[in-house]
Protein backbone atom coordinates (compact mmCIF):
# COMPACT_ATOMS: atom_id res chain seq x y z
CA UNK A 1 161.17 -19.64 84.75
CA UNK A 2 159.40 -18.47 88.15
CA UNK A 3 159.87 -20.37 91.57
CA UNK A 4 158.00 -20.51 94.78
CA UNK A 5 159.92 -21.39 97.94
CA UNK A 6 159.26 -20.89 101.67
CA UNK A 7 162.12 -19.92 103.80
CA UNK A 8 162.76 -19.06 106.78
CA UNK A 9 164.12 -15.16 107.31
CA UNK A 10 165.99 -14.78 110.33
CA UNK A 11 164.28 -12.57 112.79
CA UNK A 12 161.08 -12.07 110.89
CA UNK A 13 159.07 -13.43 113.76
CA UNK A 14 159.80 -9.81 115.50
CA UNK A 15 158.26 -8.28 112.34
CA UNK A 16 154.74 -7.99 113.66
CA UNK A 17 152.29 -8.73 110.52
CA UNK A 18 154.58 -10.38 108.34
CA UNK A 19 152.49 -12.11 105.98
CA UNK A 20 154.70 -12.23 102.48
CA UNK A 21 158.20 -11.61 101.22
CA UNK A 22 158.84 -11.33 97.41
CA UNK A 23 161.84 -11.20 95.29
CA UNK A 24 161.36 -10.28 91.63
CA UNK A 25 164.60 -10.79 89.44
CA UNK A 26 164.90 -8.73 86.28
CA UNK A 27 167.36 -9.29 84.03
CA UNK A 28 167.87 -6.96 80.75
CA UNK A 29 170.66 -6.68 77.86
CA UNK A 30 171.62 -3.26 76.36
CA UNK A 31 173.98 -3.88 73.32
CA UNK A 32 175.37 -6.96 74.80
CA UNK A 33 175.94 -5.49 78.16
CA UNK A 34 174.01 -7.29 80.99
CA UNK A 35 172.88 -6.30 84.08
CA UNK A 36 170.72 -7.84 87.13
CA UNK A 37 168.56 -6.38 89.47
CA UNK A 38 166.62 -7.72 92.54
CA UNK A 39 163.64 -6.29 93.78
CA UNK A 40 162.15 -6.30 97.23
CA UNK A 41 158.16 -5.97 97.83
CA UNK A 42 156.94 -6.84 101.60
CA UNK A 43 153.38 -6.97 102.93
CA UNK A 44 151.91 -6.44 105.81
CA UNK A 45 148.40 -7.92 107.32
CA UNK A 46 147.12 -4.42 109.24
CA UNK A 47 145.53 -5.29 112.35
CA UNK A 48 142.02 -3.89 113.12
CA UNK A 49 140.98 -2.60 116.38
CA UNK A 50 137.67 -3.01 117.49
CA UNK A 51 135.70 -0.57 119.32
C-alpha cells in the first residue's frame, strides 16, 4: 500500500535545513460517500551554534 520515492521539489534547495518531505494519504467512506485527504508534515535539521 505505502511508497517511498525521492523527488526533486522545485526550489527546496533555498529551504535552508530541508531534510524530509512527507505526504500521508487518507482515504475514508461515510455511508458510501468518499472523500480524500492529503497531508503535509516537513522537517527541519536545526543547526547548532557553537560557542
Amino acid at each position: 500500500m505505502g511508497c517511498q520515492k525521492d523527488i526533486a521539489i522545485e526550489g527546496s534547495q533555498n529551504w535552508e535545513g530541508l531534510q524530509t518531505i512527507v505526504m500521508v494519504e487518507f482515504e475514508r467512506t461515510i455511508k458510501s460517500e468518499t472523500t480524500i485527504d492529503h497531508r503535509y508534515y516537513i522537517k527541519f535539521v536545526e543547526k547548532r551554534r557553537y560557542s
